[in-house]
N, C-alpha and C. Protein backbone atom coordinates (compact mmCIF):
# COMPACT_ATOMS: atom_id res chain seq x y z
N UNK A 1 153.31 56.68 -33.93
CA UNK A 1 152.81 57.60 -34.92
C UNK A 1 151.62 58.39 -34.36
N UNK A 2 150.63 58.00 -33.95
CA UNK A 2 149.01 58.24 -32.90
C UNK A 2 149.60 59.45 -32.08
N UNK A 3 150.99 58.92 -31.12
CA UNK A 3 151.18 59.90 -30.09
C UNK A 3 151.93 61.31 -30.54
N UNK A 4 152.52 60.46 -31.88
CA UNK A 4 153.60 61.90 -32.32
C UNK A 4 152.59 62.89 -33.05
N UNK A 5 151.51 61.93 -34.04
CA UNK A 5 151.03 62.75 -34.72
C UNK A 5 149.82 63.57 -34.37
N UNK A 6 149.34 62.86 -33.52
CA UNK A 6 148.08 63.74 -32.66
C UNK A 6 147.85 64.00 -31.38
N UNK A 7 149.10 63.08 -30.53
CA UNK A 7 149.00 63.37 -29.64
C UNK A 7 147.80 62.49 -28.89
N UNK A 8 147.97 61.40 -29.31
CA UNK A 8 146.62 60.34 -28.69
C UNK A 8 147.14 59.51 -28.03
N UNK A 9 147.15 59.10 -26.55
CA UNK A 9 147.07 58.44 -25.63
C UNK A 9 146.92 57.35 -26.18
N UNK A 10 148.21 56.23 -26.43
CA UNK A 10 148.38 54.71 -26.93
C UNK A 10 148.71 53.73 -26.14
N UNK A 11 148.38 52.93 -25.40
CA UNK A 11 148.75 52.16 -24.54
C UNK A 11 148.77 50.65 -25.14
N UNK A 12 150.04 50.00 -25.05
CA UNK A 12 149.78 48.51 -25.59
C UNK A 12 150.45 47.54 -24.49
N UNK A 13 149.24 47.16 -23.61
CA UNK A 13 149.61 46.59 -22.44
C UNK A 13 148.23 45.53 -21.89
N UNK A 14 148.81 44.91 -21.02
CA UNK A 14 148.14 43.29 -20.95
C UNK A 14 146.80 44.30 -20.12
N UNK A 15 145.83 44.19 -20.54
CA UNK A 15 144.42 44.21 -19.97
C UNK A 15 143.95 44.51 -19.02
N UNK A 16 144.63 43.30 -18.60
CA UNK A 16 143.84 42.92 -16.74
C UNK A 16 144.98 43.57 -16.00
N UNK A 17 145.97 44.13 -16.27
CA UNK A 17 146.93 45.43 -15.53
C UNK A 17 146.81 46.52 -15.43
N UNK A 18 146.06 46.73 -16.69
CA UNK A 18 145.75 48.35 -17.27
C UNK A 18 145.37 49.16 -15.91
N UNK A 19 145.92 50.41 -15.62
CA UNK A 19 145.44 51.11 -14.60
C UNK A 19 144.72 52.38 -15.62
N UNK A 20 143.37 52.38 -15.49
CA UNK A 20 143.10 53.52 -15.96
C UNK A 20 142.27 54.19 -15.05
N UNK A 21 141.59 55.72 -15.26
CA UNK A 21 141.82 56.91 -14.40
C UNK A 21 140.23 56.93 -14.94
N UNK A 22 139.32 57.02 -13.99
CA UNK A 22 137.92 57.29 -13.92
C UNK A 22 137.64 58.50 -15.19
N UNK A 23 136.91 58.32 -15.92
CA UNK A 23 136.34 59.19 -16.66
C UNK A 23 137.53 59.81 -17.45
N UNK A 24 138.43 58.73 -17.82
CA UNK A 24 139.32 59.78 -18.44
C UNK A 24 139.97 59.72 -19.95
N UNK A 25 139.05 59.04 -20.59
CA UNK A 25 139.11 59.06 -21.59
C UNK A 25 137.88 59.13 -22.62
N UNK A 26 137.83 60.09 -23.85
CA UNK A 26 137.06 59.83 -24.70
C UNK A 26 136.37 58.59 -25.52
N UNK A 27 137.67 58.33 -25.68
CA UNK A 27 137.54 56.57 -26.53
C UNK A 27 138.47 55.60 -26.31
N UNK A 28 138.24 54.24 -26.31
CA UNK A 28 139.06 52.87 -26.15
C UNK A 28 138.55 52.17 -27.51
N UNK A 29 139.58 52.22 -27.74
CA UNK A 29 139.56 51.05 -29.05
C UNK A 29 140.65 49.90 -28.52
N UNK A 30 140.00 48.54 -29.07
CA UNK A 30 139.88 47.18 -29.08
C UNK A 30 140.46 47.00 -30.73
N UNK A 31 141.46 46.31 -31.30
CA UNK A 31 141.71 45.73 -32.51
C UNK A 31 141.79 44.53 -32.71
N UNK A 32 141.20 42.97 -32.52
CA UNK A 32 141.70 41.80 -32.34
C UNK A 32 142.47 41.04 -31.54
N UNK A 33 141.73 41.57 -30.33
CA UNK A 33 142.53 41.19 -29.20
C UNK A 33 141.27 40.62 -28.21
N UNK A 34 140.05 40.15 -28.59
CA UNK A 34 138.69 38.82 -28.42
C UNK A 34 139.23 38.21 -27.25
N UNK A 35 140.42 37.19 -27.81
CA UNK A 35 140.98 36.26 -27.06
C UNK A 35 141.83 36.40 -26.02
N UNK A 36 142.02 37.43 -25.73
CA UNK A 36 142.96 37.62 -24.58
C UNK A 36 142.10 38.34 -23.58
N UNK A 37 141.18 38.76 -23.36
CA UNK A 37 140.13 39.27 -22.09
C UNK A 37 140.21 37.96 -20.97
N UNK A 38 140.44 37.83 -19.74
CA UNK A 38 140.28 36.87 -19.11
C UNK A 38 139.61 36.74 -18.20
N UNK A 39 138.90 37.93 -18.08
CA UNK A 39 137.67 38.47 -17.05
C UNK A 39 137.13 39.38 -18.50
N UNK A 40 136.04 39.42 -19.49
CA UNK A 40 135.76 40.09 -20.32
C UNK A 40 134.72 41.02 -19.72
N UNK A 41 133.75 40.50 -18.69
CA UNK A 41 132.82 41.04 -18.41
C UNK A 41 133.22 42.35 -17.21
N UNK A 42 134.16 41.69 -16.56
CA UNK A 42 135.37 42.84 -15.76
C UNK A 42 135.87 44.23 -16.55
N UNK A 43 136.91 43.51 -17.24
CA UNK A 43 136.90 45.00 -18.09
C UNK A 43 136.62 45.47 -18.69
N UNK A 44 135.03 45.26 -19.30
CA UNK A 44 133.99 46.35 -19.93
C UNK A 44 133.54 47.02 -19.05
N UNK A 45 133.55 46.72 -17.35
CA UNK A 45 132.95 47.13 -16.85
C UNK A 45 134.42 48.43 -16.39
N UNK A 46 135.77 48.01 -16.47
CA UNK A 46 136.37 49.13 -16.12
C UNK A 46 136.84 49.99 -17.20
N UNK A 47 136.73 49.73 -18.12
CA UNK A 47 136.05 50.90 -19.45
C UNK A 47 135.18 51.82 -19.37
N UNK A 48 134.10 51.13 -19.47
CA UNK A 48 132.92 52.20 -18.95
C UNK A 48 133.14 53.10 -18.13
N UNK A 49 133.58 52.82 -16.72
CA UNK A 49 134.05 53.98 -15.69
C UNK A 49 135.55 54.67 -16.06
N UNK A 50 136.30 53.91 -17.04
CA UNK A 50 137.09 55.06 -17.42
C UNK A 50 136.82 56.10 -18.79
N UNK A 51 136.19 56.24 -19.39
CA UNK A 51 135.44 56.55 -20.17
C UNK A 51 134.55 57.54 -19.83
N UNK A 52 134.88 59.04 -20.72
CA UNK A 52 134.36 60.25 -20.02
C UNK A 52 132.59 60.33 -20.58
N UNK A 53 131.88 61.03 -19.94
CA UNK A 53 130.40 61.07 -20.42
C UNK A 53 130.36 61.02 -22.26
N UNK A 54 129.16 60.14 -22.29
CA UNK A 54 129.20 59.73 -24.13
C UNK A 54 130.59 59.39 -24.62
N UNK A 55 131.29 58.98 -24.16
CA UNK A 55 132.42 58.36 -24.58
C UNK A 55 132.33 57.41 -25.23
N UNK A 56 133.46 56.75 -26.02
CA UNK A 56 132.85 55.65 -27.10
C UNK A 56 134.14 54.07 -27.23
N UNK A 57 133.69 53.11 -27.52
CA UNK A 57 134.56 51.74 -27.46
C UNK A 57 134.28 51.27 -28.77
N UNK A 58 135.25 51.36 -29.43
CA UNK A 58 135.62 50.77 -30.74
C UNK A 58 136.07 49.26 -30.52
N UNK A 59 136.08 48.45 -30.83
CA UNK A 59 135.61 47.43 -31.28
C UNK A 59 135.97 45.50 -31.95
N UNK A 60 136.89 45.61 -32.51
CA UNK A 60 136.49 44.07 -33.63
C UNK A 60 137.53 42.77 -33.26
N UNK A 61 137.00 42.18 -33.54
CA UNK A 61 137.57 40.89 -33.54
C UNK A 61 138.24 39.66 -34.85
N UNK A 62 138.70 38.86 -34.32
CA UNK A 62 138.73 37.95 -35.84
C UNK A 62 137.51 37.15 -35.56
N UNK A 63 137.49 36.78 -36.92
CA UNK A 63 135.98 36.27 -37.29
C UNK A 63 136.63 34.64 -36.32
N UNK A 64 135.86 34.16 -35.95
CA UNK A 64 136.15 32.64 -35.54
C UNK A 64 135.77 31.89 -35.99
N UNK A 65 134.66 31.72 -37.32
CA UNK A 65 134.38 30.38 -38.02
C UNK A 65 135.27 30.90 -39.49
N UNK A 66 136.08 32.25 -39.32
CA UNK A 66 136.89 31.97 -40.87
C UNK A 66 137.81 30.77 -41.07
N UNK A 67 137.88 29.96 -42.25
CA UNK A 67 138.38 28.98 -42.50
C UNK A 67 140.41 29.41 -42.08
N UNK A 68 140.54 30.69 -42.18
CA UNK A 68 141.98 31.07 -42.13
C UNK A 68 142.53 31.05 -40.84
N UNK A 69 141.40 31.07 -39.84
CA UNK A 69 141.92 31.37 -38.57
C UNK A 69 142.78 30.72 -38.22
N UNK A 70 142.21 29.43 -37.57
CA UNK A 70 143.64 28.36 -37.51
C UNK A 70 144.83 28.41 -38.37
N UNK A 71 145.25 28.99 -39.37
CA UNK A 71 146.60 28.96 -40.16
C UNK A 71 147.04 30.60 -39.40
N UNK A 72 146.30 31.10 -39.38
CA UNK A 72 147.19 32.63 -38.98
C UNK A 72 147.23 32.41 -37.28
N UNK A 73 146.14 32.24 -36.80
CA UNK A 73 146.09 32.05 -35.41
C UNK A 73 146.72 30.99 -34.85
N UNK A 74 146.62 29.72 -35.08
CA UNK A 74 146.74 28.95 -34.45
C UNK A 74 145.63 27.55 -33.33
N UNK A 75 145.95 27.59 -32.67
CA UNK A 75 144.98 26.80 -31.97
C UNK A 75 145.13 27.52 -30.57
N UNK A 76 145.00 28.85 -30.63
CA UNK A 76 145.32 29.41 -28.87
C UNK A 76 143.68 29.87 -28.42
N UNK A 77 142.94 29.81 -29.09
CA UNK A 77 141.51 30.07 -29.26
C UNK A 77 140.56 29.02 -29.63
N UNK A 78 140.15 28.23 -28.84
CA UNK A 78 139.57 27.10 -28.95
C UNK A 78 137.96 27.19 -28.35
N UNK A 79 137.45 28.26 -27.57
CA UNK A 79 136.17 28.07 -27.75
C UNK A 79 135.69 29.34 -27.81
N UNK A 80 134.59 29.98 -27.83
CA UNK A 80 133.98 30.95 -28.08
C UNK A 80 134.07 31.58 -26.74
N UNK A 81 133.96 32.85 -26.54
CA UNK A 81 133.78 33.62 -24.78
C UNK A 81 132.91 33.37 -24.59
N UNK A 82 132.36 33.24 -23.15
CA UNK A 82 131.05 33.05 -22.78
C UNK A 82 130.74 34.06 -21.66
């Protein structure tokens, strides 16, 4: 819908593969996807350099002390990132 309707660059692909292109994007948005970074501090850092001047990183996570997590999630998230 993103690409048909505006024409926005959507990528839904594992992370630590992502090839992205120096300065070449406005914005990266993040939707609940916390737990799957496996180098986190890595690819903020290859965000940033793909990410054109004042560019911006959207954001969120699931909460991890919500009582629901474990029923929707599971147990694949067992400690906090560090």
């Amino acid at each position: 819908y993103g690409r048909e309707t505006y024409g926005v660059d959507i990528r839904a692909v594992d992370f630590d593969e992502l090839q992205l292109e120096p300065e070449s994007f406005d914005a990266v948005a993040f939707w609940g996807c916390d737990s799957n970074f496996y180098d986190p501090r890595g690819l903020f850092e290859r965000i940033q350099g793909a990410l054109k001047p004042g560019g911006y990183v959207y954001f969120n996570f699931w909460d991890f002390d919500h009582p629901l997590r474990p029923i929707l999630l599971g147990d694949n998230k067992i400690l906090y990132n560090s």
